[in-house]
C-alpha atoms as a PDB file:
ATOM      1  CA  UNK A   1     -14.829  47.670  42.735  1.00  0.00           C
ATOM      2  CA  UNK A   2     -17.869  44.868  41.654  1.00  0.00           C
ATOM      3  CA  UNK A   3     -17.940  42.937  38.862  1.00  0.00           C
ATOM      4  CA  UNK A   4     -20.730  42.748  36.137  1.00  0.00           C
ATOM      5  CA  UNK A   5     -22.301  40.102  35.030  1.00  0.00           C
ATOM      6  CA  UNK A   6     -23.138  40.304  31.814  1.00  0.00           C
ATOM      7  CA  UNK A   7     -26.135  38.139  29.333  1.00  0.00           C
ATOM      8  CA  UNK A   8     -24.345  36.117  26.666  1.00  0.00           C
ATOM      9  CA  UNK A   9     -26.223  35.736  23.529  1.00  0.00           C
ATOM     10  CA  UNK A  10     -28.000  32.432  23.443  1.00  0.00           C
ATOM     11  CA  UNK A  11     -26.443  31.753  20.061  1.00  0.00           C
ATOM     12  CA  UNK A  12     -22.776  33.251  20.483  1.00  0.00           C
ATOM     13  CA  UNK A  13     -20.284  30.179  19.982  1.00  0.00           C
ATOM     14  CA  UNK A  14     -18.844  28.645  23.258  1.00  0.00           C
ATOM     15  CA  UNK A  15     -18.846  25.536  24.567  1.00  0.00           C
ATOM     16  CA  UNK A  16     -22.444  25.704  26.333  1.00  0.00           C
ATOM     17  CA  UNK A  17     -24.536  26.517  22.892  1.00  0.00           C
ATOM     18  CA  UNK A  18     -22.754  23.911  20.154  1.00  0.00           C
ATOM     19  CA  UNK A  19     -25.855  21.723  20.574  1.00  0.00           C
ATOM     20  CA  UNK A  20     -28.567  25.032  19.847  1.00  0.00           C
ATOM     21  CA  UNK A  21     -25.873  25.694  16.723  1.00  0.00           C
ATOM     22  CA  UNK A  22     -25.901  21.695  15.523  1.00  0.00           C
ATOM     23  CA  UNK A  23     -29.513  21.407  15.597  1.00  0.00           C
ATOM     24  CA  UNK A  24     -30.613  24.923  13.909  1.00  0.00           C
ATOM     25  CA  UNK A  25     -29.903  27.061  11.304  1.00  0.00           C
ATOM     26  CA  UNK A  26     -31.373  30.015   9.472  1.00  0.00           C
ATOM     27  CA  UNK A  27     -29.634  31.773   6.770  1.00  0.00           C
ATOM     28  CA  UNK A  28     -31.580  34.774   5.002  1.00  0.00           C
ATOM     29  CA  UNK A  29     -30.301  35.746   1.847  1.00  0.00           C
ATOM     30  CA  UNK A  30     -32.591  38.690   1.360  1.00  0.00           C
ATOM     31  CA  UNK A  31     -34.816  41.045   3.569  1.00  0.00           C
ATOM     32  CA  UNK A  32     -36.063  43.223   0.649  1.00  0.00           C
ATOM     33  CA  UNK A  33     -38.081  39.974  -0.967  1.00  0.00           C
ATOM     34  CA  UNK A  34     -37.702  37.507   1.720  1.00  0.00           C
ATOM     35  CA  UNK A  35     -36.434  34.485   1.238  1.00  0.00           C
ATOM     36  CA  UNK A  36     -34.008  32.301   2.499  1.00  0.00           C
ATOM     37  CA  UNK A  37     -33.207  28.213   3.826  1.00  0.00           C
ATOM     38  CA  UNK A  38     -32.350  26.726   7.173  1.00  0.00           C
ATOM     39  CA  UNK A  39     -32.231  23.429   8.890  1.00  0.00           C
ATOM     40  CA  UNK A  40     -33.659  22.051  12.245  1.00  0.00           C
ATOM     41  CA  UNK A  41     -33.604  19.034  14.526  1.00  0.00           C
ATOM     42  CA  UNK A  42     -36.739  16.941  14.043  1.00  0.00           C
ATOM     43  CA  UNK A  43     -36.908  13.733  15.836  1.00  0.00           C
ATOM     44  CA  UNK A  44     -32.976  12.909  15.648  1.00  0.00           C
ATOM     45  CA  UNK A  45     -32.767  13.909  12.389  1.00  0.00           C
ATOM     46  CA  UNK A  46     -31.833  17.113  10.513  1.00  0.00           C
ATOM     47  CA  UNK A  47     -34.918  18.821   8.540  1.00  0.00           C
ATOM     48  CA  UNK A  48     -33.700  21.025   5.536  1.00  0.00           C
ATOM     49  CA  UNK A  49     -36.189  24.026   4.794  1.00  0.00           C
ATOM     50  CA  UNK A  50     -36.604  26.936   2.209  1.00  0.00           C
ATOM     51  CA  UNK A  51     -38.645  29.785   2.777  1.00  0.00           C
ATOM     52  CA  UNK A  52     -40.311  32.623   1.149  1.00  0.00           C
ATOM     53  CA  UNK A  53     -42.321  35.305   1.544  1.00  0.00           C
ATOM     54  CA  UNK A  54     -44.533  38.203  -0.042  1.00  0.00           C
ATOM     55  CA  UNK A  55     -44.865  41.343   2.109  1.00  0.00           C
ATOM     56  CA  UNK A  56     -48.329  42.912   2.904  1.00  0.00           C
ATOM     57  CA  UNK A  57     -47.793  46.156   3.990  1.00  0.00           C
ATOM     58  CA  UNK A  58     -47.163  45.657   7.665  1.00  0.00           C
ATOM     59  CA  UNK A  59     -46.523  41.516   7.639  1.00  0.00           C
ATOM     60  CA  UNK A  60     -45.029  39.167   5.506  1.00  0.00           C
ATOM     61  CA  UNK A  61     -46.872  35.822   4.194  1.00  0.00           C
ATOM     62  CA  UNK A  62     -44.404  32.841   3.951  1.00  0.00           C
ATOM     63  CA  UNK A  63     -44.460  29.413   2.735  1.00  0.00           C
ATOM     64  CA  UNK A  64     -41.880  27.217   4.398  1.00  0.00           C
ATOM     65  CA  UNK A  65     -41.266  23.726   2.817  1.00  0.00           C
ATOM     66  CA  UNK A  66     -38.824  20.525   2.944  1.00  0.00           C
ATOM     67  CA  UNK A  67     -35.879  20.692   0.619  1.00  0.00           C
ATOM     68  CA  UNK A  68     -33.042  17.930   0.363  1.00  0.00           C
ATOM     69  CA  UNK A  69     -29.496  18.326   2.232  1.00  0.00           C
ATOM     70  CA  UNK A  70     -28.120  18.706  -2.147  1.00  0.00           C
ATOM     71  CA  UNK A  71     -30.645  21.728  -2.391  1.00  0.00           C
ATOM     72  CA  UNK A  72     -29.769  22.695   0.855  1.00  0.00           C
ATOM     73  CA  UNK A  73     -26.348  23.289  -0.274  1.00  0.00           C
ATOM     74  CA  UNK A  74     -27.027  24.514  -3.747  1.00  0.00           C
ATOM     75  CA  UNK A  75     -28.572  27.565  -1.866  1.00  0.00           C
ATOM     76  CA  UNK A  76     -25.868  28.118   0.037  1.00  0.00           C
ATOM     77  CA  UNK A  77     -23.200  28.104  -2.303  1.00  0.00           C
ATOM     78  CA  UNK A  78     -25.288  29.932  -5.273  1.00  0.00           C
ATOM     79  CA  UNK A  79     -27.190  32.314  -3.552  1.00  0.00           C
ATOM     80  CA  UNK A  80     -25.347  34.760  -1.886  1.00  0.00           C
ATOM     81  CA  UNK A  81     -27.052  37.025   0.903  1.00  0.00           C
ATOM     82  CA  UNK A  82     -28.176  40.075  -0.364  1.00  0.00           C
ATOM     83  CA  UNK A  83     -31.302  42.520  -1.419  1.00  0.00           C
ATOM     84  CA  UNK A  84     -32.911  40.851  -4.460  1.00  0.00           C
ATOM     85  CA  UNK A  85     -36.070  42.166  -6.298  1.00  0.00           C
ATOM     86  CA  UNK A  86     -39.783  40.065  -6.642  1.00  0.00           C
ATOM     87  CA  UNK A  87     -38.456  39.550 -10.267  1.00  0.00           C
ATOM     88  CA  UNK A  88     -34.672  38.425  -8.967  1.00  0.00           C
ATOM     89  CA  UNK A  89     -36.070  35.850  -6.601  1.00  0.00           C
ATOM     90  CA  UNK A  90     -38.669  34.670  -9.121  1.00  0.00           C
ATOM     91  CA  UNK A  91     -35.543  31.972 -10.065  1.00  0.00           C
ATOM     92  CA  UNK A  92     -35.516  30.475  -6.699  1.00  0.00           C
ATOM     93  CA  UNK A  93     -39.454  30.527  -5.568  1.00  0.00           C
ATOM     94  CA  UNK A  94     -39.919  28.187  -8.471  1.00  0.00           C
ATOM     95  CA  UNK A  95     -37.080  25.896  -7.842  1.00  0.00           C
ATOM     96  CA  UNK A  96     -37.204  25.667  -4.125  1.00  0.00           C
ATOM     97  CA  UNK A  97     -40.504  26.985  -3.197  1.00  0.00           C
ATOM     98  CA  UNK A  98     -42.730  25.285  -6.044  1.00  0.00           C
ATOM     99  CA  UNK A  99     -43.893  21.945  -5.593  1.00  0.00           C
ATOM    100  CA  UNK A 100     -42.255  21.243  -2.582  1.00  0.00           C
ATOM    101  CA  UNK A 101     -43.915  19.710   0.717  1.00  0.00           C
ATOM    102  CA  UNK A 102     -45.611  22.785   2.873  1.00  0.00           C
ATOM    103  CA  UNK A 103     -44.417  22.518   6.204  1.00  0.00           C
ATOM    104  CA  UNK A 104     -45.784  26.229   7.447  1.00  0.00           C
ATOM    105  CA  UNK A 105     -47.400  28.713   5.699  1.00  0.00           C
ATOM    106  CA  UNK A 106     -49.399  32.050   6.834  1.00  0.00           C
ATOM    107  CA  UNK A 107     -48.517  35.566   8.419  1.00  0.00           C
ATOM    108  CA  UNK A 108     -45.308  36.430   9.916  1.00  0.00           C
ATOM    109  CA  UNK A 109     -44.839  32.393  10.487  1.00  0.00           C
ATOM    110  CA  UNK A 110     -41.039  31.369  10.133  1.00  0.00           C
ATOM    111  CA  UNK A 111     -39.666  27.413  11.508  1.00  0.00           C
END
C-alpha cells in the first residue's frame, strides 16, 4: 500500500499560509456586475481597494482604486455577496468607485 501526496491549496488555512491570508484579501460581492473590495500588503502597510467592472462581451474593464480601512468595512458589512444588476450597483460605483485614487484600470486587470 503507498501513500499519496496530495497539493494543498495555496490559500487553505494552516499554519504555513497565515502570512498569504494577513497580507491579501479579495471579497467579490457580485459576478453578474462585477464589483467587489479587497486589501493587500504594500510596503508594510495594508492597502484597502474597491473594484468594479463593466463586461464587454468576452472581458471585463475594471477600475480598481484606494478606499479607507472605514469604507473598507462599510462594504463588508452592507453589501452582502450576491448577483446585483448595472442599476443595483449604480449605489456603490458612485460611492466607492467615483472620485477615488485609480490604482489599475483596463481589461481583465484585478490587484
Amino acid at each position: 500500500m503507498t501513500s499519496r501526496k496530495t497539493k494543498q491549496n495555496p490559500m487553505s488555512k494552516n499554519k504555513n499560509n497565515n502570512d498569504a491570508e494577513e497580507n491579501y484579501e479579495f471579497y467579490l460581492i457580485s459576478n453578474q456586475c462585477r464589483f467587489g473590495c479587497g486589501y493587500r500588503t504594500v510596503e508594510g502597510g495594508r492597502q484597502y481597494f474597491a473594484f468594479h467592472g463593466v463586461p464587454n462581451r468576452n472581458s471585463d474593464y475594471f477600475v480598481n482604486v484606494q478606499i479607507s480601512e472605514e469604507e473598507y468595512k462599510q462594504i463588508k458589512s452592507q453589501w452582502p455577496k450576491r448577483s446585483y444588476s448595472s442599476a443595483e450597483a449604480s449605489p456603490f460605483k458612485r460611492r466607492f468607485i467615483d472620485g477615488h485614487m485609480v490604482l489599475l484600470e483596463g481589461e481583465d486587470r484585478l490587484l
